[in-house]
N, C-alpha and C. Protein backbone atom coordinates (compact mmCIF):
# COMPACT_ATOMS: atom_id res chain seq x y z
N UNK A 1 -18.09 98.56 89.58
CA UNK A 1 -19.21 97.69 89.87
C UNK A 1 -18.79 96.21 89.81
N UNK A 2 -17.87 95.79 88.28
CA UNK A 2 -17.69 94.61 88.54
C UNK A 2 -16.65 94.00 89.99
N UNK A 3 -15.74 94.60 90.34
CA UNK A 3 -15.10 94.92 91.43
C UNK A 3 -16.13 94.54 92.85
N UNK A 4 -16.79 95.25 93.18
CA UNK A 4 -17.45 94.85 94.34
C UNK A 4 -18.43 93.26 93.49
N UNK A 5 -18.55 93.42 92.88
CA UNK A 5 -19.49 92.10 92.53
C UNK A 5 -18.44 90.69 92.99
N UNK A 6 -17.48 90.73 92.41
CA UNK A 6 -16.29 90.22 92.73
C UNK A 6 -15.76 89.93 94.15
N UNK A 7 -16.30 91.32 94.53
CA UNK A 7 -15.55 90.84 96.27
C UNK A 7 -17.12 90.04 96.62
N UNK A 8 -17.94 90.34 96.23
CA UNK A 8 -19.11 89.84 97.36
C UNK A 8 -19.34 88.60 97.38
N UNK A 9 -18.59 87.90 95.69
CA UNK A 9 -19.07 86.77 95.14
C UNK A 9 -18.07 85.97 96.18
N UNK A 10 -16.94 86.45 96.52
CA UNK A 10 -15.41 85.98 97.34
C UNK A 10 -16.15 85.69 98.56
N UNK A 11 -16.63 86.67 99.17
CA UNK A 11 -17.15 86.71 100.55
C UNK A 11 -18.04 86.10 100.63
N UNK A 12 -19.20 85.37 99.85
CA UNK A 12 -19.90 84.84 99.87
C UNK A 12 -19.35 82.83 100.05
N UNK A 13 -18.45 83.09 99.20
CA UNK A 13 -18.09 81.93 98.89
C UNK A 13 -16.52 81.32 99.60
N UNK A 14 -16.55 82.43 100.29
CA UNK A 14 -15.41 81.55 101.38
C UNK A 14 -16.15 81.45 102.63
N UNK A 15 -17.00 82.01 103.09
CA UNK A 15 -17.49 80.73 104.46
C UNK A 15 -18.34 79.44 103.84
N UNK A 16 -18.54 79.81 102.56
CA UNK A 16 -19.55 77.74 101.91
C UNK A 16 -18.16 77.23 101.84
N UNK A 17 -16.96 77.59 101.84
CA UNK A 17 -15.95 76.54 101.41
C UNK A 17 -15.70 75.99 102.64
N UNK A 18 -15.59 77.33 103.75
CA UNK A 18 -14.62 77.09 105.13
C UNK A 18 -15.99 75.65 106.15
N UNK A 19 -17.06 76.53 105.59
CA UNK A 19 -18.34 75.14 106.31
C UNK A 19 -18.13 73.80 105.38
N UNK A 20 -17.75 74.18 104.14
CA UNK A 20 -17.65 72.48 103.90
C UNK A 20 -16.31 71.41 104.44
N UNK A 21 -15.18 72.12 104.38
CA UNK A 21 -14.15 72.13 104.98
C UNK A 21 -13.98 71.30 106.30
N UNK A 22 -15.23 72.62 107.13
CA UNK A 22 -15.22 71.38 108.83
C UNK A 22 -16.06 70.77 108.34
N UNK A 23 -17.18 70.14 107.83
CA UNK A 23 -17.82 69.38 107.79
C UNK A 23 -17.38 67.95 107.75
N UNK A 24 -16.51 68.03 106.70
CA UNK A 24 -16.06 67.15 106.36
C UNK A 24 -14.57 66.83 107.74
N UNK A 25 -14.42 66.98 108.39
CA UNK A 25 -13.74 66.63 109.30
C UNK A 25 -14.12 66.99 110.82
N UNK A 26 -15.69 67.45 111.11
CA UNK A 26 -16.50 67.74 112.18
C UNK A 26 -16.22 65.98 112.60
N UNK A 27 -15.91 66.08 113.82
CA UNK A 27 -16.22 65.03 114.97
C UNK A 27 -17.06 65.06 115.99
N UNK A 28 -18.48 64.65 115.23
CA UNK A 28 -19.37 64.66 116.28
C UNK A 28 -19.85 64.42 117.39
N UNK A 29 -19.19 62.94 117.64
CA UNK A 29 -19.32 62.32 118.67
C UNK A 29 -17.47 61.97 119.00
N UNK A 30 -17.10 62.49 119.51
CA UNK A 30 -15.64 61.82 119.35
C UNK A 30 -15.84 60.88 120.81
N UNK A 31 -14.59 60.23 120.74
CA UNK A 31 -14.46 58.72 121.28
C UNK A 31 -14.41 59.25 123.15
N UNK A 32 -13.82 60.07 123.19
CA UNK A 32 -13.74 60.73 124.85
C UNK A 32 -15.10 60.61 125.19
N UNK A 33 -16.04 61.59 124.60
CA UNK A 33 -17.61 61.81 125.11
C UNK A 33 -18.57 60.25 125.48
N UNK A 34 -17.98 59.46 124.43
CA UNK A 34 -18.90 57.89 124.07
C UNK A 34 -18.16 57.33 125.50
N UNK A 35 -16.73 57.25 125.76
CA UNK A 35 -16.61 56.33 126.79
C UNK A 35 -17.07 56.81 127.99
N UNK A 36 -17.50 58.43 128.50
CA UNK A 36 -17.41 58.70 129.44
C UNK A 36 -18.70 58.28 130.00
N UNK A 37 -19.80 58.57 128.55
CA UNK A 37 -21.53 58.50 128.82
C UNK A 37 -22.21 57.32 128.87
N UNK A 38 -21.77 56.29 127.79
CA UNK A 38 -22.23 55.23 127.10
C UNK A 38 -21.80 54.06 127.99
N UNK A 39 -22.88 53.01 128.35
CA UNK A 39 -22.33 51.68 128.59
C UNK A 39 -21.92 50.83 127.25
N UNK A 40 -20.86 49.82 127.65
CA UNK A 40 -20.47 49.19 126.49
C UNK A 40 -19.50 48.20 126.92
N UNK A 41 -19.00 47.22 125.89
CA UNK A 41 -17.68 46.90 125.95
C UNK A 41 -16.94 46.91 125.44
N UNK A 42 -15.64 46.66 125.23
CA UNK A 42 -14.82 46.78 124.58
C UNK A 42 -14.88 46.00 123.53
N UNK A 43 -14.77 45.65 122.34
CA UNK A 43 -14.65 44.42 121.01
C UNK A 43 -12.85 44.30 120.89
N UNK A 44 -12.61 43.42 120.70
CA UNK A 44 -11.11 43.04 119.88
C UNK A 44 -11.06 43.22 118.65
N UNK A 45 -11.86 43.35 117.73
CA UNK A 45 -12.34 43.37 116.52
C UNK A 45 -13.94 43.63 116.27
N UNK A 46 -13.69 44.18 115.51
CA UNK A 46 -15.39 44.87 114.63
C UNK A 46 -16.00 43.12 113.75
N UNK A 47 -17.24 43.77 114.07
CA UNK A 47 -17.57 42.15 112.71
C UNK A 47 -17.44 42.99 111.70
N UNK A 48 -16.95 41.48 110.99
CA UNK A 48 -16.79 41.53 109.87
C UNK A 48 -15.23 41.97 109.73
N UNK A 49 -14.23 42.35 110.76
CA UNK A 49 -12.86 42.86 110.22
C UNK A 49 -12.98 44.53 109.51
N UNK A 50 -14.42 45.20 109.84
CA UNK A 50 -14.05 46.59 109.25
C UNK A 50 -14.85 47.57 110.43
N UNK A 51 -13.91 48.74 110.62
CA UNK A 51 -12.58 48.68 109.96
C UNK A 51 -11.80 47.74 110.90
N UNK A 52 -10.32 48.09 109.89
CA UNK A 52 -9.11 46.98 110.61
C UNK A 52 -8.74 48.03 112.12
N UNK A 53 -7.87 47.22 112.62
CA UNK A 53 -7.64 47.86 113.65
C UNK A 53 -6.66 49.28 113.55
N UNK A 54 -5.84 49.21 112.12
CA UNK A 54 -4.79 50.44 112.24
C UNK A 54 -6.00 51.34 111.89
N UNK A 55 -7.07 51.24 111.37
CA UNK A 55 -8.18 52.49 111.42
C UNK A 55 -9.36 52.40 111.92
N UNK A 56 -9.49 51.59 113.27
CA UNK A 56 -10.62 51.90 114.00
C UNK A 56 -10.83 50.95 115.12
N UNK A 57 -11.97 51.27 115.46
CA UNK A 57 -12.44 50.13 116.71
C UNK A 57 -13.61 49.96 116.98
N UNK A 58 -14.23 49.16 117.11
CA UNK A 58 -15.73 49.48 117.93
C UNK A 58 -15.93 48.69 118.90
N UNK A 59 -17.07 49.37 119.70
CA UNK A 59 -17.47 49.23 120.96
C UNK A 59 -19.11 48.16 120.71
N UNK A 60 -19.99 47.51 121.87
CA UNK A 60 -20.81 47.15 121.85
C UNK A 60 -21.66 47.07 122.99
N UNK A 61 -23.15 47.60 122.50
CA UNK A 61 -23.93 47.95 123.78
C UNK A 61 -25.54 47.03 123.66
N UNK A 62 -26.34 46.56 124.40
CA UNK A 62 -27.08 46.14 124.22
C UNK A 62 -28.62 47.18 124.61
N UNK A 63 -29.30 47.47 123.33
CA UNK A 63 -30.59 48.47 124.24
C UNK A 63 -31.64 47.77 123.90
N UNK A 64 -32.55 47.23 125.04
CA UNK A 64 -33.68 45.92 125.06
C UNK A 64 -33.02 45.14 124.44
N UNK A 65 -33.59 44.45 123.36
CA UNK A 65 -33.21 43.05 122.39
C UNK A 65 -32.47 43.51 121.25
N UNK A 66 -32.14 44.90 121.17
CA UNK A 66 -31.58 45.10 119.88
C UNK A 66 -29.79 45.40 120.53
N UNK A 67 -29.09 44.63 119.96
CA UNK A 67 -26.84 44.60 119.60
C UNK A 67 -27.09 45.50 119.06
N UNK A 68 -25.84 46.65 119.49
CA UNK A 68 -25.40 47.83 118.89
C UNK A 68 -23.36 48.01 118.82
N UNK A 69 -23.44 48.01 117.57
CA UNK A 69 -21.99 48.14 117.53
C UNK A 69 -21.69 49.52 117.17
N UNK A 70 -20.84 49.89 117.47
CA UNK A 70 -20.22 51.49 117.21
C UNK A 70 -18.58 51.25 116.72
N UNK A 71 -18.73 52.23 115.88
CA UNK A 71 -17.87 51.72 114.86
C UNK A 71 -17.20 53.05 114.49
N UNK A 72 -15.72 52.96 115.61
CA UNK A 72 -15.14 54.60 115.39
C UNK A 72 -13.97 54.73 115.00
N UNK A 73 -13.06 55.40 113.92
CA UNK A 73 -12.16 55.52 113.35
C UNK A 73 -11.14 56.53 113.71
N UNK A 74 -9.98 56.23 113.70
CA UNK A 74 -8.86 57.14 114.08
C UNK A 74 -8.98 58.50 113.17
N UNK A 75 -9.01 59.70 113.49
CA UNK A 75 -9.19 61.34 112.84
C UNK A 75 -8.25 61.91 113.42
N UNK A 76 -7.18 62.12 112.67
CA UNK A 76 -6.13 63.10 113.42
C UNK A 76 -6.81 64.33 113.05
N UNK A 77 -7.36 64.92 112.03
CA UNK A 77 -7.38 66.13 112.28
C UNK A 77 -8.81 66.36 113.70
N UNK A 78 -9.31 65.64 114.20
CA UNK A 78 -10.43 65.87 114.94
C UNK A 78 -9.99 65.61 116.76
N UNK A 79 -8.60 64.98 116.47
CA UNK A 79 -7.73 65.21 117.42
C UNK A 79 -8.07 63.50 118.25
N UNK A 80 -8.24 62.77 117.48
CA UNK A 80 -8.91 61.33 118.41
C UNK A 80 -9.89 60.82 117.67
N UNK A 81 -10.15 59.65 117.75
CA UNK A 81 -11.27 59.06 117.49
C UNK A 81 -12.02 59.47 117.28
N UNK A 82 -13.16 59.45 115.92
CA UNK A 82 -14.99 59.60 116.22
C UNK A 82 -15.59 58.23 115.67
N UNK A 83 -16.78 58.36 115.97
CA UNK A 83 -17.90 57.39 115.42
C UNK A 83 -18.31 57.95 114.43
N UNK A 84 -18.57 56.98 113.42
CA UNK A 84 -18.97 57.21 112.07
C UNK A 84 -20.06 56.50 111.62
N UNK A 85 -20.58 55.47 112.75
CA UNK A 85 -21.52 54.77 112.23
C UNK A 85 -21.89 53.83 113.47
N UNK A 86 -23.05 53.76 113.72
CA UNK A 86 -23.76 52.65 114.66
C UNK A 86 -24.69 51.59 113.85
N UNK A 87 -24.31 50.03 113.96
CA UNK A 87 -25.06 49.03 113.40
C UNK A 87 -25.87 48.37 114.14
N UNK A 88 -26.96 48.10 113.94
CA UNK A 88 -28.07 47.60 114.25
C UNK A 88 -28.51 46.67 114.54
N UNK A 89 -29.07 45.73 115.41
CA UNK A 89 -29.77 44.89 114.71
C UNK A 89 -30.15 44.15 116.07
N UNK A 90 -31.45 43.25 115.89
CA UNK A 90 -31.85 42.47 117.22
C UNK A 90 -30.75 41.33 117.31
N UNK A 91 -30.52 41.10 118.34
CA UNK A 91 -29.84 40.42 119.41
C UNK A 91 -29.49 38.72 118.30
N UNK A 92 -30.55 38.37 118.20
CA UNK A 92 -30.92 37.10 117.87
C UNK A 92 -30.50 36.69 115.97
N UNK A 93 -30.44 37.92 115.46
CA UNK A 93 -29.92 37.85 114.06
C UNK A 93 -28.44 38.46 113.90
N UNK A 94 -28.17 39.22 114.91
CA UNK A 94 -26.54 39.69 115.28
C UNK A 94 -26.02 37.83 115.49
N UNK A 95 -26.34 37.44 116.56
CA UNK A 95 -25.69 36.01 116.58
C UNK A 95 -25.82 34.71 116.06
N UNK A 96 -27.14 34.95 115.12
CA UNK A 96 -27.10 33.94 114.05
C UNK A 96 -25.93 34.33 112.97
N UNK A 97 -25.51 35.72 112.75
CA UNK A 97 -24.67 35.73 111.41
C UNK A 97 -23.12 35.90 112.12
N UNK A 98 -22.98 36.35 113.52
CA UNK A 98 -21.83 36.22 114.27
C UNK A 98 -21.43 35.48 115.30
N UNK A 99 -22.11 34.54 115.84
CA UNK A 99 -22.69 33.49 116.68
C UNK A 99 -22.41 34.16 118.01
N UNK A 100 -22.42 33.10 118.74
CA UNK A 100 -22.85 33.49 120.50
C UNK A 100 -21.32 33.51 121.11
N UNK A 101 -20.31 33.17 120.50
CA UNK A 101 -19.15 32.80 121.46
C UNK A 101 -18.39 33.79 120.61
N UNK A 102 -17.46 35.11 121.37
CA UNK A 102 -16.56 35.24 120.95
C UNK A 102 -15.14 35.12 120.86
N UNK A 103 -14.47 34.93 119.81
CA UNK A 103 -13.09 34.44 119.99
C UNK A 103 -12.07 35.71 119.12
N UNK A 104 -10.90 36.36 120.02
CA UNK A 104 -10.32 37.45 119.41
C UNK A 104 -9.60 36.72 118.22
N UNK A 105 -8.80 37.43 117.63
CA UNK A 105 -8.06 36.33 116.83
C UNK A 105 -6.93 36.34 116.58
């Protein structure tokens, strides 16, 4: 009895490991799908400098009055790039804290 209790507890508990496993390295949106669908442009740099460039890049799109930066990081195990995060914000407070002119650096 303890024997099968044992295996079931195994079997139970190796697909919660194997799902946490990809989870944690699921690429949801990877960088192929975003350039093919998404309008945008290219950035030289992320505001703010994060991430740096040896771990990432983002892109920028405008929807109505609200700047959208996308902000995607190198994943080798996901085989390329994903996005990890999209920032927000209306148009008009994006370029009060990053101003209107950009300069690469």
């Amino acid at each position: 009895m303890r024997r099968r209790l044992a295996a079931a507890i195994f079997l139970l508990a190796a697909p919660a490991h194997a799902l946490t496993a990809a989870a944690t390295q699921a690429c949801w949106v990877p960088y192929s799908a975003f350039e093919e669908r998404i309008p945008h442009w290219d950035l030289e740099r992320c505001p703010g400098d994060e991430p740096r460039a040896e771990r990432g890049f983002c892109r920028a799109a405008l929807q109505g009055a609200e700047f959208l930066v996308y902000v995607f990081e190198h994943n080798d195990q996901a085989g390329g790039p994903c996005l990890v995060r999209v920032l927000r914000q209306d148009f008009n407070s994006f370029a009060a804290l990053n101003g209107t002119a950009y300069v690469s650096p």
